[in-house]
PDB file of N, CA and C in Angstrom:
ATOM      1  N   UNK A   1      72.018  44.576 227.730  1.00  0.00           N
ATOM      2  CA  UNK A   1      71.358  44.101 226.525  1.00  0.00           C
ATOM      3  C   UNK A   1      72.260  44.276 225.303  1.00  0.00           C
ATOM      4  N   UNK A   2      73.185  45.213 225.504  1.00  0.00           N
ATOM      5  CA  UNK A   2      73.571  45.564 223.964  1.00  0.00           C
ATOM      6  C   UNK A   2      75.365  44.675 224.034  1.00  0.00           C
ATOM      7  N   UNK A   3      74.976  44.068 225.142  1.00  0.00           N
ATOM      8  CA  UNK A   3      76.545  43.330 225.256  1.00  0.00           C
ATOM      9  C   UNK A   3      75.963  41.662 224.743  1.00  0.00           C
ATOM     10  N   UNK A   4      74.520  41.643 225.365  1.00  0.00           N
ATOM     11  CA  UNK A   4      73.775  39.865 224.082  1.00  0.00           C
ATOM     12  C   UNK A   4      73.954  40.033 222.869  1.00  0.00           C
ATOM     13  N   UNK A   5      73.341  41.801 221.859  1.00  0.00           N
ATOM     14  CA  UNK A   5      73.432  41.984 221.002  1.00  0.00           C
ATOM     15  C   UNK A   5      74.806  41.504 220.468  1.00  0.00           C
ATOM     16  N   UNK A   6      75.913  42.261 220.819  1.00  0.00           N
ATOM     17  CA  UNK A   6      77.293  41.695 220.144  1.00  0.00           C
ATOM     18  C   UNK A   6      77.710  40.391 219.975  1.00  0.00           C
ATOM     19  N   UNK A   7      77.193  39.824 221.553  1.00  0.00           N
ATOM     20  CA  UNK A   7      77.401  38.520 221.515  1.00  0.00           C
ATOM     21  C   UNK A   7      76.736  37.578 220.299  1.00  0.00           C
ATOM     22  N   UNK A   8      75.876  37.995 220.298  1.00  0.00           N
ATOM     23  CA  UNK A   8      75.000  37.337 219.231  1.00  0.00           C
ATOM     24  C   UNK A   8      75.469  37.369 217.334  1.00  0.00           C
ATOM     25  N   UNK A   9      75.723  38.604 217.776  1.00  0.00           N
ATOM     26  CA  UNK A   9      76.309  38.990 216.054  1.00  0.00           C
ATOM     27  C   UNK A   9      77.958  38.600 216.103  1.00  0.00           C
ATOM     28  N   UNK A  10      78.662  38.321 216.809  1.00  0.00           N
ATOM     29  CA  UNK A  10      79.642  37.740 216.834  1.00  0.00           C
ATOM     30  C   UNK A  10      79.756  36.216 216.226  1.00  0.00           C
ATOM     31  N   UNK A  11      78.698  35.514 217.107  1.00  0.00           N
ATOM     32  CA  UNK A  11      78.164  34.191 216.922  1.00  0.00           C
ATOM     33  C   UNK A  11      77.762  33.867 215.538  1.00  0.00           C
ATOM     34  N   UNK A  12      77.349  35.034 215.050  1.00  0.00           N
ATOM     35  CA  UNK A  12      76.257  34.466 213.553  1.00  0.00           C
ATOM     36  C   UNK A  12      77.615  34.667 212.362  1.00  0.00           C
ATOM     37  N   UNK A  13      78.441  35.503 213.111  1.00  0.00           N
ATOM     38  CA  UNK A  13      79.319  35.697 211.587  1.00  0.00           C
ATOM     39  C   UNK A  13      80.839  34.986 211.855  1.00  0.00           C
ATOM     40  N   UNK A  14      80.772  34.278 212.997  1.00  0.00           N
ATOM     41  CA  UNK A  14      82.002  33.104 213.525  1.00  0.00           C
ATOM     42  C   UNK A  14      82.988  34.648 213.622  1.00  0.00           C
ATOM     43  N   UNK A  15      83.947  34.046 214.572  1.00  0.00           N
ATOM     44  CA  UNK A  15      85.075  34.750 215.204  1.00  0.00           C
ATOM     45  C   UNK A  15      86.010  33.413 215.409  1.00  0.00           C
ATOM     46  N   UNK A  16      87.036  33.951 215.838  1.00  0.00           N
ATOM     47  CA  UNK A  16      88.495  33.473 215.862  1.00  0.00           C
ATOM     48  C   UNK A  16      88.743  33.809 217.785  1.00  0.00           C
ATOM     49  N   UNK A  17      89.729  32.664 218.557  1.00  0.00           N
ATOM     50  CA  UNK A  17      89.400  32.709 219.799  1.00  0.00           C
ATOM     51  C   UNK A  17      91.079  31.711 220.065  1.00  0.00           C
ATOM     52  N   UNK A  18      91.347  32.383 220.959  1.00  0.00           N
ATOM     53  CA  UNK A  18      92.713  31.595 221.583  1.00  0.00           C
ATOM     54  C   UNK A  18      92.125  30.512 222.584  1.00  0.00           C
ATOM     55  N   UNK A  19      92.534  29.010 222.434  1.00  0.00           N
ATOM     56  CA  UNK A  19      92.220  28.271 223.407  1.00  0.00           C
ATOM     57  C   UNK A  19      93.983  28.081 224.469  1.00  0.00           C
ATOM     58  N   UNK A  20      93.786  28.297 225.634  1.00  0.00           N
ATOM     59  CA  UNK A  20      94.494  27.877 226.354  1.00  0.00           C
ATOM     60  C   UNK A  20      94.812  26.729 227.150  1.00  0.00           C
ATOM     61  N   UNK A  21      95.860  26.121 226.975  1.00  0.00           N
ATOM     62  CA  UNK A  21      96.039  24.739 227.641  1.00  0.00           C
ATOM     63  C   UNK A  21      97.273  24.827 229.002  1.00  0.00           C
ATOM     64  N   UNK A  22      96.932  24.579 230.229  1.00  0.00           N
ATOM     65  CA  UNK A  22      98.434  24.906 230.759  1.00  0.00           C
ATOM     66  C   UNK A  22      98.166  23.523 231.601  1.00  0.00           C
ATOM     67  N   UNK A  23      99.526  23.328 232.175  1.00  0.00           N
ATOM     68  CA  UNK A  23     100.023  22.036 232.844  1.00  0.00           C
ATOM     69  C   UNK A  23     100.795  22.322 233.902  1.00  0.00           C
ATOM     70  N   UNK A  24     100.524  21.874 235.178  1.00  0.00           N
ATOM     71  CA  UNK A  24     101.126  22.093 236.052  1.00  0.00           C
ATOM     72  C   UNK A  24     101.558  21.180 236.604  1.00  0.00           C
ATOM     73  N   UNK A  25     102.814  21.276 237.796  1.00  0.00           N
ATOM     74  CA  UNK A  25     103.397  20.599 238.756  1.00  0.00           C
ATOM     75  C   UNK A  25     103.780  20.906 239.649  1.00  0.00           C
ATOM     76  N   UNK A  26     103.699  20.183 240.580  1.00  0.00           N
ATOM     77  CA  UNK A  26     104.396  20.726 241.937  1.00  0.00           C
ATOM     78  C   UNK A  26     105.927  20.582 242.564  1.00  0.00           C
ATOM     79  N   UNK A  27     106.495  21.216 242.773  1.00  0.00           N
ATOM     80  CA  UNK A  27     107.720  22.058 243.290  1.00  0.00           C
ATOM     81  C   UNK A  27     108.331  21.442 244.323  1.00  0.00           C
ATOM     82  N   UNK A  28     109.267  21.111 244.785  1.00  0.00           N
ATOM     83  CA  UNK A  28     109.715  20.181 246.184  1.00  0.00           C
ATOM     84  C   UNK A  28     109.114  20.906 247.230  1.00  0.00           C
ATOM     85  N   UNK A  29     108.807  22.549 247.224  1.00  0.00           N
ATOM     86  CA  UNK A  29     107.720  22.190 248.255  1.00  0.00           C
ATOM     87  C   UNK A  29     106.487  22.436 248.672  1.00  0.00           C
ATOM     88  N   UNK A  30     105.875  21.624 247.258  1.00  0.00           N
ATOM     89  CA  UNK A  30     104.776  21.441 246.749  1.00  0.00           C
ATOM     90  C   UNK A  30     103.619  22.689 246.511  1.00  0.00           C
ATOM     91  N   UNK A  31     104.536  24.100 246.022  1.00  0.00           N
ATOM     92  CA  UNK A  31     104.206  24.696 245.001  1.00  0.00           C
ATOM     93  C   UNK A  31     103.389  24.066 244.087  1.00  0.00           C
ATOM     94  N   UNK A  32     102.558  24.827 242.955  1.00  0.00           N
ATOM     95  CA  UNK A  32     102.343  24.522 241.833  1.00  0.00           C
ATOM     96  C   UNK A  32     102.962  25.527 241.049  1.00  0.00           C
ATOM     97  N   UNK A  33     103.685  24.885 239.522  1.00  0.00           N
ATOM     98  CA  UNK A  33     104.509  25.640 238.787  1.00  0.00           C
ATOM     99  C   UNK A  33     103.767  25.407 237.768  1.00  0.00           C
ATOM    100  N   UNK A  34     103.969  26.349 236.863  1.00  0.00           N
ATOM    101  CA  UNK A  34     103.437  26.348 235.272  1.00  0.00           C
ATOM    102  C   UNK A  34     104.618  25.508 234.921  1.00  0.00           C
ATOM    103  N   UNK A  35     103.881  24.326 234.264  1.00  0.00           N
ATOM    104  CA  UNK A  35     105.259  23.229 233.050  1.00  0.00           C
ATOM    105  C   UNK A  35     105.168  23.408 232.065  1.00  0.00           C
ATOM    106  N   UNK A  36     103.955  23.632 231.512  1.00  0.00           N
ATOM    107  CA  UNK A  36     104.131  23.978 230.140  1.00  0.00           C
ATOM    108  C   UNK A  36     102.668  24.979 229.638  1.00  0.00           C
ATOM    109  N   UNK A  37     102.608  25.229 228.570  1.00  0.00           N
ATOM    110  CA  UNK A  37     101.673  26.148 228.053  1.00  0.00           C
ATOM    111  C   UNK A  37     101.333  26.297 226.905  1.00  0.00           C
ATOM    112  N   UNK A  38     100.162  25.794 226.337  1.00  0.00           N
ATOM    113  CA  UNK A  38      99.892  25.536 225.004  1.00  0.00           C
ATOM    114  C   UNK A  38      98.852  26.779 224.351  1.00  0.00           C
ATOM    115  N   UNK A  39      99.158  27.357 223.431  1.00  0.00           N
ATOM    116  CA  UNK A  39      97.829  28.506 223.066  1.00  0.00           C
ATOM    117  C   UNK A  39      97.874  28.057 221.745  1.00  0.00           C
ATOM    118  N   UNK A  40      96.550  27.947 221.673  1.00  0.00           N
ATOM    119  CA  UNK A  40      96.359  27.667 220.078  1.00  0.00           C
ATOM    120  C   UNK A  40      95.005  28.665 218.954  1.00  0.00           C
ATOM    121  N   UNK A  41      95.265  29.090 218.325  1.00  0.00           N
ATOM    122  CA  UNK A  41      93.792  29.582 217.653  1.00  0.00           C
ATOM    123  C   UNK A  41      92.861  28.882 217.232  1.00  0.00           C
ATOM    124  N   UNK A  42      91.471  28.884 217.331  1.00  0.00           N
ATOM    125  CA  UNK A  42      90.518  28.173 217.241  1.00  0.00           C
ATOM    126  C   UNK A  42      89.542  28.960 216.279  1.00  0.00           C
ATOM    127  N   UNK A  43      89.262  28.915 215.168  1.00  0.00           N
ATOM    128  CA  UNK A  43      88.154  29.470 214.483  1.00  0.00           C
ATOM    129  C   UNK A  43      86.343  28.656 214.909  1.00  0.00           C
ATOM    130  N   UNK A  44      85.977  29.494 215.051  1.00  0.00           N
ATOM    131  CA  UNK A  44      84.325  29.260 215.418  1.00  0.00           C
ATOM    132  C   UNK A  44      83.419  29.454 213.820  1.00  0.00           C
ATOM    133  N   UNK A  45      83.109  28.474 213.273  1.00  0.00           N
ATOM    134  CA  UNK A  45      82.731  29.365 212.310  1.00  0.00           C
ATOM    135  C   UNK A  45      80.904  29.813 213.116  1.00  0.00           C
ATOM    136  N   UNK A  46      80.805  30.934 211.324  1.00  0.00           N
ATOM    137  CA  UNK A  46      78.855  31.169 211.519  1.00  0.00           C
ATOM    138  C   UNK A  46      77.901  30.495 212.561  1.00  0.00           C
ATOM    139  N   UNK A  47      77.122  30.851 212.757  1.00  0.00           N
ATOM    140  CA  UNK A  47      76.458  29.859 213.271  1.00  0.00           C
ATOM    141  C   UNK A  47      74.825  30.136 212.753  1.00  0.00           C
ATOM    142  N   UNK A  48      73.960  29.248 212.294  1.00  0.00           N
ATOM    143  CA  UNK A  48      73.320  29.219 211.469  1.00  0.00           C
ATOM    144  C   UNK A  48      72.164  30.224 212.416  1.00  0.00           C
ATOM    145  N   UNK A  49      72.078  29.295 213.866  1.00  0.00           N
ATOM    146  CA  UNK A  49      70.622  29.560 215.094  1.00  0.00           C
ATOM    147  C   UNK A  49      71.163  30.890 215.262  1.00  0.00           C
ATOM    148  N   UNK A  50      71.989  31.746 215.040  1.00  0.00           N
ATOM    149  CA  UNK A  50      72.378  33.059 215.146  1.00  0.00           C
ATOM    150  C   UNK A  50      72.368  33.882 214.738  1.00  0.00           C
ATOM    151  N   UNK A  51      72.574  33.570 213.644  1.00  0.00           N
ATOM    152  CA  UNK A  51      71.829  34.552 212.097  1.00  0.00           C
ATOM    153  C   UNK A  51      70.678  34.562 212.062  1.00  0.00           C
ATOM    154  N   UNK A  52      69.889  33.199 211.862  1.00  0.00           N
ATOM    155  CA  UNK A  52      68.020  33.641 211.606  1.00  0.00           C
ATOM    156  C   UNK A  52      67.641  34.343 213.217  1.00  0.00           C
ATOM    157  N   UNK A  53      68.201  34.208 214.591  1.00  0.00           N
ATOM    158  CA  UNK A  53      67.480  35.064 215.228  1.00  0.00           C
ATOM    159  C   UNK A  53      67.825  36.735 215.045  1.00  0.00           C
ATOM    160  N   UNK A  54      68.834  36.992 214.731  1.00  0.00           N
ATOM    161  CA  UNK A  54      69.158  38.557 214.121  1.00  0.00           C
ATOM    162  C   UNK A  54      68.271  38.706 212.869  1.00  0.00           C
ATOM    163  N   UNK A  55      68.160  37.596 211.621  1.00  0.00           N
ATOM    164  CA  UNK A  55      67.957  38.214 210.938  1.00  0.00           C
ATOM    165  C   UNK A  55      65.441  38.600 211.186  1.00  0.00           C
ATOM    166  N   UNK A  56      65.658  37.387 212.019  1.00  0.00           N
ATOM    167  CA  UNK A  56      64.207  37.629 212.673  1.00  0.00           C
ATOM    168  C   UNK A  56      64.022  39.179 213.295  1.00  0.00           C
ATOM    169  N   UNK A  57      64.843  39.102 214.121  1.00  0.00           N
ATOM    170  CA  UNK A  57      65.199  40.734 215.435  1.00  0.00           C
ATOM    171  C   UNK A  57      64.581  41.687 214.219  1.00  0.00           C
ATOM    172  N   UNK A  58      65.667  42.177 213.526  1.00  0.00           N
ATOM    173  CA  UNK A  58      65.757  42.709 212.730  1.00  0.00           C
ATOM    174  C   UNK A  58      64.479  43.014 210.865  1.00  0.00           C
ATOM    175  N   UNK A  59      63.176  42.191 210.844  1.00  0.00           N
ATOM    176  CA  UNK A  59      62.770  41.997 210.351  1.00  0.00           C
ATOM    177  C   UNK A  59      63.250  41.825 208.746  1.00  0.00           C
ATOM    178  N   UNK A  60      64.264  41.079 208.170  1.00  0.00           N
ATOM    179  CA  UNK A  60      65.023  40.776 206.973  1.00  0.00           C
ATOM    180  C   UNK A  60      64.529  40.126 206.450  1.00  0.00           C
ATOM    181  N   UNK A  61      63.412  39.106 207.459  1.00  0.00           N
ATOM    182  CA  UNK A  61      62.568  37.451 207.097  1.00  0.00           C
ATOM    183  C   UNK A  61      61.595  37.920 205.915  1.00  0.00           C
ATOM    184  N   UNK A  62      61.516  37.105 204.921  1.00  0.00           N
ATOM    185  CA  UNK A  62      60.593  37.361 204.529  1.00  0.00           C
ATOM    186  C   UNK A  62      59.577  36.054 204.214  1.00  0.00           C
ATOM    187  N   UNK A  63      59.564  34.919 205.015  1.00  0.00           N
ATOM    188  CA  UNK A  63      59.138  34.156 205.118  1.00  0.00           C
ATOM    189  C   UNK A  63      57.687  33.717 205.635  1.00  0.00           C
ATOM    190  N   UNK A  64      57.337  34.725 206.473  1.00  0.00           N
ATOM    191  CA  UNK A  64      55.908  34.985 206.894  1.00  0.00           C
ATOM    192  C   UNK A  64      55.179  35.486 205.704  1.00  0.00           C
ATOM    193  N   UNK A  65      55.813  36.828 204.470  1.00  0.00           N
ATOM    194  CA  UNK A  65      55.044  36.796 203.701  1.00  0.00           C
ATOM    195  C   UNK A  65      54.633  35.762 202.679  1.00  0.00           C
ATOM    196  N   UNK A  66      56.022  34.782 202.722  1.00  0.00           N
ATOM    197  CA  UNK A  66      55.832  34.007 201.200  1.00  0.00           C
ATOM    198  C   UNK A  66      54.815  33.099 201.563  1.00  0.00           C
ATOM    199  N   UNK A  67      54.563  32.583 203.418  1.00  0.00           N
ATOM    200  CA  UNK A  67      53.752  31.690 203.261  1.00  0.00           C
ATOM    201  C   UNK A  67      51.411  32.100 203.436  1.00  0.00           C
ATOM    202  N   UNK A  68      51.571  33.509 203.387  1.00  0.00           N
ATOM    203  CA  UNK A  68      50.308  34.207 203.343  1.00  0.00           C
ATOM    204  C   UNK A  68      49.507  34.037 201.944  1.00  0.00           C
ATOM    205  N   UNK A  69      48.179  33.422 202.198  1.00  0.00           N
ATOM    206  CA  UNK A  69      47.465  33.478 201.041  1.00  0.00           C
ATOM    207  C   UNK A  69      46.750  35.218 200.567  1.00  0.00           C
ATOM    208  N   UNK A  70      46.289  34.634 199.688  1.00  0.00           N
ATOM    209  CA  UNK A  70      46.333  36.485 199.155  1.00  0.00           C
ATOM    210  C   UNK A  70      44.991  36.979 199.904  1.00  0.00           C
ATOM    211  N   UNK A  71      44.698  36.531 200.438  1.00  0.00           N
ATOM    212  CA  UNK A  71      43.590  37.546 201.327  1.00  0.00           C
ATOM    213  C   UNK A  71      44.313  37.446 202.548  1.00  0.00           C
ATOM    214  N   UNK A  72      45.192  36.625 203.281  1.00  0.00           N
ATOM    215  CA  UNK A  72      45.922  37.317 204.568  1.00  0.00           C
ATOM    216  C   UNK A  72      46.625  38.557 203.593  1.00  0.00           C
ATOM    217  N   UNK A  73      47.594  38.487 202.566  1.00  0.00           N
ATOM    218  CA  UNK A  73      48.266  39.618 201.834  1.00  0.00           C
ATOM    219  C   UNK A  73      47.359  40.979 201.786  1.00  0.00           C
ATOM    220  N   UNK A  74      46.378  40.726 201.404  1.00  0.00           N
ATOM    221  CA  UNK A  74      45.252  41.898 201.437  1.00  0.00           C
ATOM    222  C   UNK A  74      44.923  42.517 202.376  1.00  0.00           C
ATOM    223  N   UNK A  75      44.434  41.841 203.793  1.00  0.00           N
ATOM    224  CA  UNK A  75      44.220  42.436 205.239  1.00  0.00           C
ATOM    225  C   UNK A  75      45.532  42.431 205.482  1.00  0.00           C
ATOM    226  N   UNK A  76      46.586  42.192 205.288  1.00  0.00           N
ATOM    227  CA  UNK A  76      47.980  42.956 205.791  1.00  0.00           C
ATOM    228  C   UNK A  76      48.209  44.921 205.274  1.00  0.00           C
ATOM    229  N   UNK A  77      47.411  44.396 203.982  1.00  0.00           N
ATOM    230  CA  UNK A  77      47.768  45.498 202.995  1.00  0.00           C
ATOM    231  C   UNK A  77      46.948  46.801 203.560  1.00  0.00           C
ATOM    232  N   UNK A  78      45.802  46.222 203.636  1.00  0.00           N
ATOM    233  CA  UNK A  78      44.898  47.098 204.382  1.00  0.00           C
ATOM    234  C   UNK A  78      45.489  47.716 206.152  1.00  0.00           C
ATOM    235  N   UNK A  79      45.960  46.875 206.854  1.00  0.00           N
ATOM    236  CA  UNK A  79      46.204  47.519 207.698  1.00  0.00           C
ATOM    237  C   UNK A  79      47.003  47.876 207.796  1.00  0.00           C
ATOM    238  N   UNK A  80      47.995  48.189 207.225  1.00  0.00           N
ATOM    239  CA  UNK A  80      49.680  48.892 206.940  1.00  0.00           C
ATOM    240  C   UNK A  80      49.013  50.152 205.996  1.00  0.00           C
ATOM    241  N   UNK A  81      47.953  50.270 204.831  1.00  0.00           N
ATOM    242  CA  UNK A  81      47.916  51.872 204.570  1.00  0.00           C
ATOM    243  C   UNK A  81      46.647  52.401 205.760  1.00  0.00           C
ATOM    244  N   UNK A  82      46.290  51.257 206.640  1.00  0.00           N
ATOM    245  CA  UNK A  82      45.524  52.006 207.422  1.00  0.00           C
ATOM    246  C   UNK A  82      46.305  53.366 208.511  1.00  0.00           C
ATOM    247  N   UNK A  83      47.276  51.761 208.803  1.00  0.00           N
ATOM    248  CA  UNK A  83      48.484  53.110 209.781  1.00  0.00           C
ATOM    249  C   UNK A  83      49.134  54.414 209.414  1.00  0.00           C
ATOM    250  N   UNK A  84      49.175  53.862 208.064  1.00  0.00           N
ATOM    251  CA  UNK A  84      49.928  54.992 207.452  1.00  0.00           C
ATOM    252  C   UNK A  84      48.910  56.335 207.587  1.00  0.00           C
ATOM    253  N   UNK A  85      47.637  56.077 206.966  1.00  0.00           N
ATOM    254  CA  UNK A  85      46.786  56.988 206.908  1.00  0.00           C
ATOM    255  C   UNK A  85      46.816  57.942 208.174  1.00  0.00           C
ATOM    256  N   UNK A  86      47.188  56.953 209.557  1.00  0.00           N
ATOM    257  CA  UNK A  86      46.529  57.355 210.561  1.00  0.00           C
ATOM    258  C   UNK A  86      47.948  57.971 211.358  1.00  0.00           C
ATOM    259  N   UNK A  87      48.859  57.879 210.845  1.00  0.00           N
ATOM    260  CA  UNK A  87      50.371  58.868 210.906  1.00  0.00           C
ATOM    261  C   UNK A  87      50.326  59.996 210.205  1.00  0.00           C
ATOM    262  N   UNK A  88      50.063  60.053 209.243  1.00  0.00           N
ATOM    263  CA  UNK A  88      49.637  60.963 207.820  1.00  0.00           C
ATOM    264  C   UNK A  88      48.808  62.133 208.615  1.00  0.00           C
ATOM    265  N   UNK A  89      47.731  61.592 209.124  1.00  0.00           N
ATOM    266  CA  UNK A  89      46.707  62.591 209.784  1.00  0.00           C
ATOM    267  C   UNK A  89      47.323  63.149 211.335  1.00  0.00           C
ATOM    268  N   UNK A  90      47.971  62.132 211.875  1.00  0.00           N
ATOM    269  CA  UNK A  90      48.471  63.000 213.189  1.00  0.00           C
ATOM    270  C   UNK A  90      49.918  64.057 212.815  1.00  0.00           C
ATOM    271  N   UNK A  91      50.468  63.919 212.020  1.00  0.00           N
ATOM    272  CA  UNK A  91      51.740  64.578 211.752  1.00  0.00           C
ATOM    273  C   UNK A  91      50.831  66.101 211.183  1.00  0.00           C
ATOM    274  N   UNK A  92      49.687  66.372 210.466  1.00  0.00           N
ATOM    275  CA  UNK A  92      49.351  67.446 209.903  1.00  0.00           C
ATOM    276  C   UNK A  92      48.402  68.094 210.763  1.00  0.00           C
TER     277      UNK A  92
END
């Protein structure tokens, strides 16, 4: 799991990547030889679907609240100092 994680955050903030090109031929007796060999750097940039699922993972969104009318805002409100209350009382 924590090798998707990287993968993922790699993806969202673009990386840099060697592409390899090679060419071969065959040999009088009919070997294959490396003829030539091309490496080139390739930049990947950001990637947009990579970021909003990290920044989702991660709760950064704040898009669920902007689209709540103020009584979903209210029963949110209510049940977030409910929990709290009810952490409050098991910790003492």
């Amino acid at each position: 799991m924590e090798e998707i994680k990287k993968a993922l955050l790699k993806k969202a903030l673009g990386f840099s990547s060697d592409e390899v090109v090679e060419e071969y031929s065959l040999d009088e007796n009919g070997n294959s030889v490396l003829n030539k060999r091309k490496v080139t750097k390739k930049y990947n940039p950001p990637d947009i679907s990579a970021m909003k699922i990290l920044l989702e993972k991660e709760n950064f969104s704040d898009d669920s609240l902007s689209h709540m009318t103020l009584a979903e805002l209210k029963k949110e409100k209510k049940r977030i100092l409910k929990k709290l209350k009810e952490e409050e009382d098991s910790e003492s």
